[in-house]
C-alpha atoms as a PDB file:
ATOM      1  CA  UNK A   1     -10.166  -6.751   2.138  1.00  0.00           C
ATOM      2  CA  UNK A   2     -13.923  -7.160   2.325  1.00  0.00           C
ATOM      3  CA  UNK A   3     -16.211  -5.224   0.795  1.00  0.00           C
ATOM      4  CA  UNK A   4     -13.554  -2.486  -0.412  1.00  0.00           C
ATOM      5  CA  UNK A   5     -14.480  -1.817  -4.419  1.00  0.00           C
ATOM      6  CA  UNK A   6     -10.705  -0.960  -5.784  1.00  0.00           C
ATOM      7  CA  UNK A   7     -11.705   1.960  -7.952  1.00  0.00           C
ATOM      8  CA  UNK A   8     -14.712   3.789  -5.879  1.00  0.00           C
ATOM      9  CA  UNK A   9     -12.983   7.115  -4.783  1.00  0.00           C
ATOM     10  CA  UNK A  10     -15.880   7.183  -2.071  1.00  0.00           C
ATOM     11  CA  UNK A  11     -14.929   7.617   2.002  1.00  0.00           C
ATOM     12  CA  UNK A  12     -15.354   3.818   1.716  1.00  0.00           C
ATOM     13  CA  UNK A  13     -11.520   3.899   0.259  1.00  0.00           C
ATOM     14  CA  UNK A  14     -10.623   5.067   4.095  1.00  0.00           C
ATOM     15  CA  UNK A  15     -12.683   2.419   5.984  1.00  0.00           C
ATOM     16  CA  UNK A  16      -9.920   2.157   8.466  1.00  0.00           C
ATOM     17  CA  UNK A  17     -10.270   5.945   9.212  1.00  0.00           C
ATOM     18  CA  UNK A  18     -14.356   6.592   8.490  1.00  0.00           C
ATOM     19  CA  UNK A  19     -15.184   2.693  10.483  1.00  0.00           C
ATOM     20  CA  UNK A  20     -12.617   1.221  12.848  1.00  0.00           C
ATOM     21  CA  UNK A  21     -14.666  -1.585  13.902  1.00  0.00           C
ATOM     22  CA  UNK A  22     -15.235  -3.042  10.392  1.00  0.00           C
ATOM     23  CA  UNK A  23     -14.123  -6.709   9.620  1.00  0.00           C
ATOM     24  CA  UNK A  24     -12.279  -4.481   6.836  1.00  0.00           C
ATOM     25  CA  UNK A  25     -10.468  -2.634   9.289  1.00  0.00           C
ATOM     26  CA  UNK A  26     -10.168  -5.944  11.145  1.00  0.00           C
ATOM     27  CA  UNK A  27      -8.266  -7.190   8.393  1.00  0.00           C
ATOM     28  CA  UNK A  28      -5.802  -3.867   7.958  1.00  0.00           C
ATOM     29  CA  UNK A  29      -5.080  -4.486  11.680  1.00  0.00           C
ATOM     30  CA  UNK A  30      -4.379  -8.183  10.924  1.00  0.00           C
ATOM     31  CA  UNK A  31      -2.004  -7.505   8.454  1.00  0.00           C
ATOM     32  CA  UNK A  32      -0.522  -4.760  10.263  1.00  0.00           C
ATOM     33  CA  UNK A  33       0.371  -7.437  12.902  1.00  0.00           C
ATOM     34  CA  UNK A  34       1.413 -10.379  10.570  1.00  0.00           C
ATOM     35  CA  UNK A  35       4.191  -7.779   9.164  1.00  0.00           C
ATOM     36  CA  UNK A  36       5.555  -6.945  12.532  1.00  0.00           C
ATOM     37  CA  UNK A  37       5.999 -10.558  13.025  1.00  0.00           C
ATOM     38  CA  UNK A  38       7.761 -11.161   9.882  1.00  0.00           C
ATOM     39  CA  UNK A  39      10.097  -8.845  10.559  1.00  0.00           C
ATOM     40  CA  UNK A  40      11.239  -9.960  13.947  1.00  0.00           C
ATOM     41  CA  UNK A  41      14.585 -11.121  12.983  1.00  0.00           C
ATOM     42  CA  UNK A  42      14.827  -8.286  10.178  1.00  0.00           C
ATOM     43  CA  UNK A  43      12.655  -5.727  10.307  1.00  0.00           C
ATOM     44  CA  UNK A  44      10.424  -4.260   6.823  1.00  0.00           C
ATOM     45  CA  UNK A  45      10.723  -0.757   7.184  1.00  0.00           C
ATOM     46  CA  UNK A  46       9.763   0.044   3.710  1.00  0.00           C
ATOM     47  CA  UNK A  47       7.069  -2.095   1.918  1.00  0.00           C
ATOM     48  CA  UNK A  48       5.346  -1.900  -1.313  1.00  0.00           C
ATOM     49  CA  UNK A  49       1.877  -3.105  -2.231  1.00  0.00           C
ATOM     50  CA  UNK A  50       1.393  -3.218  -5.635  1.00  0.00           C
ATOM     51  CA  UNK A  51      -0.610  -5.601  -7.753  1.00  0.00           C
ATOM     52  CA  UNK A  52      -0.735  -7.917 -10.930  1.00  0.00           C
ATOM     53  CA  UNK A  53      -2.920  -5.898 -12.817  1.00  0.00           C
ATOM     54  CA  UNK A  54      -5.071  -2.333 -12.736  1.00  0.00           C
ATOM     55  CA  UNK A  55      -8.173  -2.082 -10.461  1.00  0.00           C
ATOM     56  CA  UNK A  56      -6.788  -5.086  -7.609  1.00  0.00           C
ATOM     57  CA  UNK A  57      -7.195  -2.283  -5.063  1.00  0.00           C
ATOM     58  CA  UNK A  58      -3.355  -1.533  -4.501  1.00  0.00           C
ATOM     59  CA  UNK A  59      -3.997   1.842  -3.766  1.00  0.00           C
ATOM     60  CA  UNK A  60      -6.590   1.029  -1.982  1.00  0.00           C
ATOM     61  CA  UNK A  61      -4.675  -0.808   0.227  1.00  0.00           C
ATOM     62  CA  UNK A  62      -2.022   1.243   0.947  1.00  0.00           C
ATOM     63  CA  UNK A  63      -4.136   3.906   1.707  1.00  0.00           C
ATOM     64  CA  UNK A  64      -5.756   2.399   4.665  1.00  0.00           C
ATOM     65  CA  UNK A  65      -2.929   0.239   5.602  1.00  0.00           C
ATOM     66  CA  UNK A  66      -0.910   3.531   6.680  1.00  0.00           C
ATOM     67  CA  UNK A  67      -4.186   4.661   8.136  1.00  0.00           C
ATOM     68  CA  UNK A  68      -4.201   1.484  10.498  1.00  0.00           C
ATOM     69  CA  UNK A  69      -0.266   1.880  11.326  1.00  0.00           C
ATOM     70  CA  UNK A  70      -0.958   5.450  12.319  1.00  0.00           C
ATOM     71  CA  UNK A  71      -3.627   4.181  14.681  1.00  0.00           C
ATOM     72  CA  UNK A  72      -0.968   2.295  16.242  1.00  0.00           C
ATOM     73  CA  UNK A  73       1.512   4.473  17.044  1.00  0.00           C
ATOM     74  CA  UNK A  74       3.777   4.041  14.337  1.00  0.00           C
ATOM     75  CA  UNK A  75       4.715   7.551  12.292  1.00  0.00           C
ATOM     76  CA  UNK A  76       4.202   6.227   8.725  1.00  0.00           C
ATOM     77  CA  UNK A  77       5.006   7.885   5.632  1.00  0.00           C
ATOM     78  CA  UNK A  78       3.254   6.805   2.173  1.00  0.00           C
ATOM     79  CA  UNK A  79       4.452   7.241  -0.892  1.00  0.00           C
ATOM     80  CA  UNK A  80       2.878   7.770  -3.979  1.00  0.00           C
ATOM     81  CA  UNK A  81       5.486   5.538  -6.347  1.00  0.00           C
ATOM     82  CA  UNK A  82       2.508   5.652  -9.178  1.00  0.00           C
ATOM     83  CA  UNK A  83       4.629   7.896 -11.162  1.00  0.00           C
ATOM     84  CA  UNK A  84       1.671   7.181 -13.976  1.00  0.00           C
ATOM     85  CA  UNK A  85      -1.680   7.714 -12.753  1.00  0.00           C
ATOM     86  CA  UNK A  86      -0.847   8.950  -8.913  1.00  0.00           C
ATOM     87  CA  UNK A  87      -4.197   9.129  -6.827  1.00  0.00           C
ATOM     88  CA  UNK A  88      -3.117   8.854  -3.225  1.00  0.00           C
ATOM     89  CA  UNK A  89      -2.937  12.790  -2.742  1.00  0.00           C
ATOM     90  CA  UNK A  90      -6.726  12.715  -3.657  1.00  0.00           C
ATOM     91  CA  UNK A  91      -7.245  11.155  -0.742  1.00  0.00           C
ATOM     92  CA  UNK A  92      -6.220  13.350   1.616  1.00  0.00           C
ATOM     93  CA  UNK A  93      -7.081  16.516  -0.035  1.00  0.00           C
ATOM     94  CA  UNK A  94      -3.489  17.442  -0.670  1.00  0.00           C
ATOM     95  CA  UNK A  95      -1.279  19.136  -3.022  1.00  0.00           C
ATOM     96  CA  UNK A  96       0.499  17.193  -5.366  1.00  0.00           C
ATOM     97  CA  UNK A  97       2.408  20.182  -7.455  1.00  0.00           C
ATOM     98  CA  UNK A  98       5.889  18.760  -5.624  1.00  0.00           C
ATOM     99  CA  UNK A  99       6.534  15.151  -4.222  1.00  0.00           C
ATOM    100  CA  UNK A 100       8.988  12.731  -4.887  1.00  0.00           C
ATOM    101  CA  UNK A 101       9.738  13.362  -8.726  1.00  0.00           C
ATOM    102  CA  UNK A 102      10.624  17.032  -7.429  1.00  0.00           C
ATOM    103  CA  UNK A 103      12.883  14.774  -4.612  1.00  0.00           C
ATOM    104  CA  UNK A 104      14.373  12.645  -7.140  1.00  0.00           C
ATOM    105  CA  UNK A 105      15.549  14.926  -9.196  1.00  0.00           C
ATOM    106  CA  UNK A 106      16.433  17.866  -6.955  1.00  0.00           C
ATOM    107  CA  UNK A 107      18.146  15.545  -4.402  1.00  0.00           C
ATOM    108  CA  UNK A 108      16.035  16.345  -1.842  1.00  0.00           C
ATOM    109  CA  UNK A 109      15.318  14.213   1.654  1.00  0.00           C
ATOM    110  CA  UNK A 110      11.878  12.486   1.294  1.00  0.00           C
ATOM    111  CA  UNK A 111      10.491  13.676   4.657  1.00  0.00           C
ATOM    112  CA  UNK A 112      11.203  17.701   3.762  1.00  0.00           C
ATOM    113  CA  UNK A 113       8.105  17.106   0.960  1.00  0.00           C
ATOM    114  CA  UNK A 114       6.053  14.624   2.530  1.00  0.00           C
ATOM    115  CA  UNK A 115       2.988  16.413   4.147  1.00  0.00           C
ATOM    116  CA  UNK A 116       0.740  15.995   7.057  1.00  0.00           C
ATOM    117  CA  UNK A 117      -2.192  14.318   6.446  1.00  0.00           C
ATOM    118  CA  UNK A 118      -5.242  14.994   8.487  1.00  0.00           C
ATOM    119  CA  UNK A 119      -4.744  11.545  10.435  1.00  0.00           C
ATOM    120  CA  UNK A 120      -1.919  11.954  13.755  1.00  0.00           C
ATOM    121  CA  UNK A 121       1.375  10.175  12.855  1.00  0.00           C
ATOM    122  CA  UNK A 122       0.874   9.797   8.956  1.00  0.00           C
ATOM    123  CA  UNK A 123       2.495  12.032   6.508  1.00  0.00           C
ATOM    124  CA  UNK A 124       1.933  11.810   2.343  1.00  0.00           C
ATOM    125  CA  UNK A 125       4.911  12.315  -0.068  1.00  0.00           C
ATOM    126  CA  UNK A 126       2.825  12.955  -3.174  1.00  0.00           C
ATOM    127  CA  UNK A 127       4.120  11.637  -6.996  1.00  0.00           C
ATOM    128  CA  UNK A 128       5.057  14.963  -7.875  1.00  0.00           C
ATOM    129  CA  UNK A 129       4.804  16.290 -11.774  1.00  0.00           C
ATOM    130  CA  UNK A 130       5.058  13.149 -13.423  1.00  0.00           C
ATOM    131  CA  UNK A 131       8.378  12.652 -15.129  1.00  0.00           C
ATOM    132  CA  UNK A 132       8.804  10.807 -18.886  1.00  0.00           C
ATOM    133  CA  UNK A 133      11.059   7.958 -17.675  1.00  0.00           C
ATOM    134  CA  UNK A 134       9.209   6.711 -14.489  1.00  0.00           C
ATOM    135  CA  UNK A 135      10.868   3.353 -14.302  1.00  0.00           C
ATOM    136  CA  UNK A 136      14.272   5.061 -14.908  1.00  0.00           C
ATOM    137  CA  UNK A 137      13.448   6.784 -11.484  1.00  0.00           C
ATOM    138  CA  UNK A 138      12.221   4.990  -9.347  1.00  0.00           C
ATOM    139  CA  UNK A 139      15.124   2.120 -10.223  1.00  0.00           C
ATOM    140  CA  UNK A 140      18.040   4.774  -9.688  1.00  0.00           C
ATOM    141  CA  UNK A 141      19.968   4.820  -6.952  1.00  0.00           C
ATOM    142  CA  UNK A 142      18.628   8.001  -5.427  1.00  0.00           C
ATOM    143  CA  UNK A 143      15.208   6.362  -5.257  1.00  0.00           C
ATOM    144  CA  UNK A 144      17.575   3.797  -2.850  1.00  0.00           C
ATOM    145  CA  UNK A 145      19.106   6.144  -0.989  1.00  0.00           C
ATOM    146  CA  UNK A 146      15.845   8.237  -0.762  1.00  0.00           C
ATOM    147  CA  UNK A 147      13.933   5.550   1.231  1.00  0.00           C
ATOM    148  CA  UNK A 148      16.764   4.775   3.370  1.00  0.00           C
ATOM    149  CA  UNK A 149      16.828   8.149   4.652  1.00  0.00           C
ATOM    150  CA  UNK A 150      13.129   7.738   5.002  1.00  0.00           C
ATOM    151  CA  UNK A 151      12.697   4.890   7.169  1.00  0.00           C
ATOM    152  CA  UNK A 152      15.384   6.602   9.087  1.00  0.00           C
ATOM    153  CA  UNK A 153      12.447   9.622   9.934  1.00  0.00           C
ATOM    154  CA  UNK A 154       9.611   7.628   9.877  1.00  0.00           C
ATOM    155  CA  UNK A 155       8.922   4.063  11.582  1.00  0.00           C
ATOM    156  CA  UNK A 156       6.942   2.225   8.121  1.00  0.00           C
ATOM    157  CA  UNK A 157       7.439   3.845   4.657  1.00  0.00           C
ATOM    158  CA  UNK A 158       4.504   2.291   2.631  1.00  0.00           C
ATOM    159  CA  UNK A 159       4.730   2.643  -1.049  1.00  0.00           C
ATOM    160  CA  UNK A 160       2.195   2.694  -3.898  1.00  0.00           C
ATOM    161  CA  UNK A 161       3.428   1.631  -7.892  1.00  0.00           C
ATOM    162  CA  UNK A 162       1.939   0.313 -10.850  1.00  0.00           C
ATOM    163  CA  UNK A 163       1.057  -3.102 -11.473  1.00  0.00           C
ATOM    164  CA  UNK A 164       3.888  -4.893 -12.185  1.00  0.00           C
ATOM    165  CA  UNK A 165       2.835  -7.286 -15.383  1.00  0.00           C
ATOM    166  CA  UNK A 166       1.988  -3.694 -17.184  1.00  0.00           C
ATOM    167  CA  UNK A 167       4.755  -1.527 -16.825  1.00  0.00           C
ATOM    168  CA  UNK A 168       9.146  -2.386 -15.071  1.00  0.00           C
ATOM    169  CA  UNK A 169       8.399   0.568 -12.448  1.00  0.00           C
ATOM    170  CA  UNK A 170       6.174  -2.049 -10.248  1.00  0.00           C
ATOM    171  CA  UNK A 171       9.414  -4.387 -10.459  1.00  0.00           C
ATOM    172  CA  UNK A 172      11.613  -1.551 -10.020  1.00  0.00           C
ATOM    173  CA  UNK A 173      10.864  -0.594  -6.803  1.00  0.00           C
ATOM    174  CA  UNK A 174       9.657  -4.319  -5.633  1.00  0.00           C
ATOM    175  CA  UNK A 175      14.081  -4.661  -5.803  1.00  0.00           C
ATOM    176  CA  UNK A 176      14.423  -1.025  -3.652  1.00  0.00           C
ATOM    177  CA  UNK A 177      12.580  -2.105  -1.004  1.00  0.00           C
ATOM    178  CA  UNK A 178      12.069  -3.951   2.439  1.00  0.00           C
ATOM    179  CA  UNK A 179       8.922  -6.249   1.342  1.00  0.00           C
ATOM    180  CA  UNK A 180       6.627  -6.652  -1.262  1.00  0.00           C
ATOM    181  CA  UNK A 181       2.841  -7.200  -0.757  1.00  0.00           C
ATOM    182  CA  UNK A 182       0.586  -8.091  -3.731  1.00  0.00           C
ATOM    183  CA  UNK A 183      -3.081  -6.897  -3.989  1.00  0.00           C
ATOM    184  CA  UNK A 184      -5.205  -9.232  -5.588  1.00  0.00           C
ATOM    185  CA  UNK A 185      -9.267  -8.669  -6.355  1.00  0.00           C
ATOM    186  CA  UNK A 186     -11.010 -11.816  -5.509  1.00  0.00           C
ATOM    187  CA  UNK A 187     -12.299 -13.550  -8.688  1.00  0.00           C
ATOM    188  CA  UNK A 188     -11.450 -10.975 -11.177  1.00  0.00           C
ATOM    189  CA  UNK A 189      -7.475 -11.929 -12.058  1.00  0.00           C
ATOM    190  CA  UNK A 190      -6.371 -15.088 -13.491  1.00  0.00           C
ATOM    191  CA  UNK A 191      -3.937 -17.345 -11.973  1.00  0.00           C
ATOM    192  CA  UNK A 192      -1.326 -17.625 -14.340  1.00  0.00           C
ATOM    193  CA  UNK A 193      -1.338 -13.739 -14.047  1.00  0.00           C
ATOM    194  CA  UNK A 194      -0.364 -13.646 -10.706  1.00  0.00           C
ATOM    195  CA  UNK A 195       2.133 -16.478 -11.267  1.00  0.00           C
ATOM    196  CA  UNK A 196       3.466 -13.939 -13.851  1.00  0.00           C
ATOM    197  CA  UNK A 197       3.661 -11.222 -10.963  1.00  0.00           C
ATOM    198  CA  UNK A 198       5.248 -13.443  -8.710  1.00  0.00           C
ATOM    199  CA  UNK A 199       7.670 -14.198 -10.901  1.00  0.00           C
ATOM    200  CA  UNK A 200       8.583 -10.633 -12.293  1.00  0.00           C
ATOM    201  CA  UNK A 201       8.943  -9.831  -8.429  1.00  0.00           C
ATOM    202  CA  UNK A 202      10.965 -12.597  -7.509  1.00  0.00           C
ATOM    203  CA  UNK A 203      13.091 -12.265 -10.633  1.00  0.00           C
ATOM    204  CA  UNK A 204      14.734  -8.691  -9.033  1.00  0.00           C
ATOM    205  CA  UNK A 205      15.058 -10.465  -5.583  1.00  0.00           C
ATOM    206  CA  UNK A 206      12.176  -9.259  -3.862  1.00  0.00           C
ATOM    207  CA  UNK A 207      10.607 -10.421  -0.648  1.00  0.00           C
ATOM    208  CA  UNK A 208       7.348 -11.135  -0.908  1.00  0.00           C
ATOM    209  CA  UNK A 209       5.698 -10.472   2.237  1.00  0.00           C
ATOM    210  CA  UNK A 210       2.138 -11.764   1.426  1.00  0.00           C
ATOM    211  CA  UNK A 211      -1.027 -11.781  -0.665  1.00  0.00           C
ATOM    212  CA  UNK A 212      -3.930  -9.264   0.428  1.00  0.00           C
ATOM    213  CA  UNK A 213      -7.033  -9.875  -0.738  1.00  0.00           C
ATOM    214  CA  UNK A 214      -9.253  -7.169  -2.170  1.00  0.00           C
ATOM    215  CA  UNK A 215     -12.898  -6.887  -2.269  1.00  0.00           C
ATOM    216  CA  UNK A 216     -14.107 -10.364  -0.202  1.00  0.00           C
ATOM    217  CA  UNK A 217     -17.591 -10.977   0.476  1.00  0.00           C
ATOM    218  CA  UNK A 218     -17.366 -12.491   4.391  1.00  0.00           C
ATOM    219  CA  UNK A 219     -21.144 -13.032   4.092  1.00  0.00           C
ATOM    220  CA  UNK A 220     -19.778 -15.951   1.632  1.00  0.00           C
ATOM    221  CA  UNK A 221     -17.953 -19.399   1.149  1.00  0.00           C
ATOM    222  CA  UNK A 222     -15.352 -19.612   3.819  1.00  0.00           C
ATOM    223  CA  UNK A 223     -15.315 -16.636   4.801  1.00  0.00           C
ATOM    224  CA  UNK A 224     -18.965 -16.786   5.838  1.00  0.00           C
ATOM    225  CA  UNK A 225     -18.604 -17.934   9.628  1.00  0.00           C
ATOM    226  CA  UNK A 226     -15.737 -15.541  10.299  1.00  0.00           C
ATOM    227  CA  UNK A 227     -18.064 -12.480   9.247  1.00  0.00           C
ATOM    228  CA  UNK A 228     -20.595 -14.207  11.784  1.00  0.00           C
ATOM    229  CA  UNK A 229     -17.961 -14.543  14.403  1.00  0.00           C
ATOM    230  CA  UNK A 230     -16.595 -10.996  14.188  1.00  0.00           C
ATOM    231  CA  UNK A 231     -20.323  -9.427  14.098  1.00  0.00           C
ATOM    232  CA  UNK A 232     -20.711 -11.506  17.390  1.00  0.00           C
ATOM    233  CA  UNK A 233     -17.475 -10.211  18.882  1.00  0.00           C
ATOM    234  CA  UNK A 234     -18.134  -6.483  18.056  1.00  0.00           C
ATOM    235  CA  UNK A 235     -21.931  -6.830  19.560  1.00  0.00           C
ATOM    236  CA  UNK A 236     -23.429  -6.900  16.280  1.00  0.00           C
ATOM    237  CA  UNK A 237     -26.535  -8.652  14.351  1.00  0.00           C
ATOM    238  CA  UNK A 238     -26.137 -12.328  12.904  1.00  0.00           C
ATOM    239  CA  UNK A 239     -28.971 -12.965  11.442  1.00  0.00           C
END
C-alpha cells in the first residue's frame, strides 16, 4: 500500500479512516473488491494477513482493510491473532485486559468480547493477556470452532498473526482459516524469504488469496503513471 510506513503508530496507520480519497485507500478498496470476487463460488469469510517477516506492515494492513469493509457495509470483526506483540487495540483506543486468549480458554463466543470500535460496522476482539503457548492456541480446535461462530455474527472476520518464517502461530492459523493474504514491504524482504512463507503456508493447506504490497512509492517505476492517473481522477495536481 503506498506510502504506509509498517511500524509508524501515527493516524497515517488508519489512512482509510483519516483520508478516503488516497491512492492508499484506493488500494484497500481494490483489494476489498478482488476478495469478493474470489470468493464467488466459495466465499472467504475469515482471512488472515500476515507476513514473511516483522515490520511488512501486516498489521498495518489489517487495520485499514477492516476499516475499508466497514465503509462498505459489511459488519467486520478483527482479530488480534498476535498472541506475541498484539498492537491492534492501540489503534482504536481500546481495552485489551480480555480478548480472545480470555475466549479460548474460557470457551467463550468471539463476538461477546469483541468491542465496538469508533468506526460503524467494525468491532475489535483484542489478544487478550498473552498466554505461554500461543501457537498451541491458536492451532486448537476451539480457535476453529471460535471463528466459525464468528463469521456466523459478522460478514468478514479479518485476522492479524505473526510472521510466519519466525514463529508456527502465523502457520497455525493460515490452516484455520478462509484465505491467507501475505504483506510484503517493497524492497526490504528477500525473495527466497517469501518463497519460504509461501511454502510454510501452503505446507498446512492454506489458500493464498494474494500478495499486498506495503509501503509503494506511486510517484515511481511502474507505478508512476497510475499515481498520475488517480490524482487526475480525484481532481488533483500532476505536476
Amino acid at each position: 500500500m503506498p506510502g504506509v510506513k509498517p511500524r509508524d503508530l501515527s493516524p497515517l496507520r488508519l489512512i482509510a479512516e483519516t483520508d478516503p480519497k488516497s491512492p492508499a485507500s484506493e488500494a484497500y478498496r481494490a483489494l476489498r473488491t478482488n476478495i469478493q470476487f474470489a470468493g464467488l463460488d466459495q466465499p472467504c469469510r475469515s482471512i488472515v494477513i500476515t507476513s514473511a517477516s516483522a515490520g511488512e506492515g501486516k498489521t498495518t494492513s489489517v487495520a485499514n482493510f477492516g476499516v475499508v469493509a466497514a465503509q462498505g457495509g459489511s459488519r467486520v470483526c478483527l482479530v488480534d491473532s498476535d498472541l506475541r506483540r498484539p498492537v491492534l487495540h492501540r489503534f482504536f483506543g481500546l481495552d485489551n485486559s480480555r480478548g480472545l486468549t480470555t475466549a479460548l480458554v474460557e470457551d467463550l463466543p468471539f463476538a461477546e468480547l469483541a468491542q465496538p470500535t469508533r468506526v460503524p460496522n467494525l468491532w475489535l476482539l483484542p489478544s487478550g493477556p498473552l498466554p505461554p503457548n500461543p501457537a498451541e492456541l491458536v492451532g486448537s480446535k476451539r480457535m476453529r470452532e471460535g471463528l466459525e461462530q464468528a463469521v456466523n455474527k459478522f460478514d468478514l472476520v479479518l485476522c492479524d498473526s505473526p510472521p510466519v518464517i519466525a514463529v508456527a502461530d502465523g502457520v497455525a492459523l493460515a490452516a484455520q482459516c478462509d484465505g491467507v493474504i501475505l504483506a510484503i514491504r517493497v524492497g526490504t524482504v528477500a525473495h527466497e524469504v517469501i518463497r519460504r512463507a509461501v511454502e510454510h503456508i501452503e505446507g498446512v493447506k492454506g489458500k493464498i488469496l494474494g500478495v499486498l504490497l506495503n509501503n509503494v512509492d506511486l510517484s515511481r517505476d511502474g507505478y508512476y503513471y497510475y499515481y498520475r492517473y488517480y490524482q487526475a481522477y480525484e481532481g488533483g495536481d500532476t505536476r
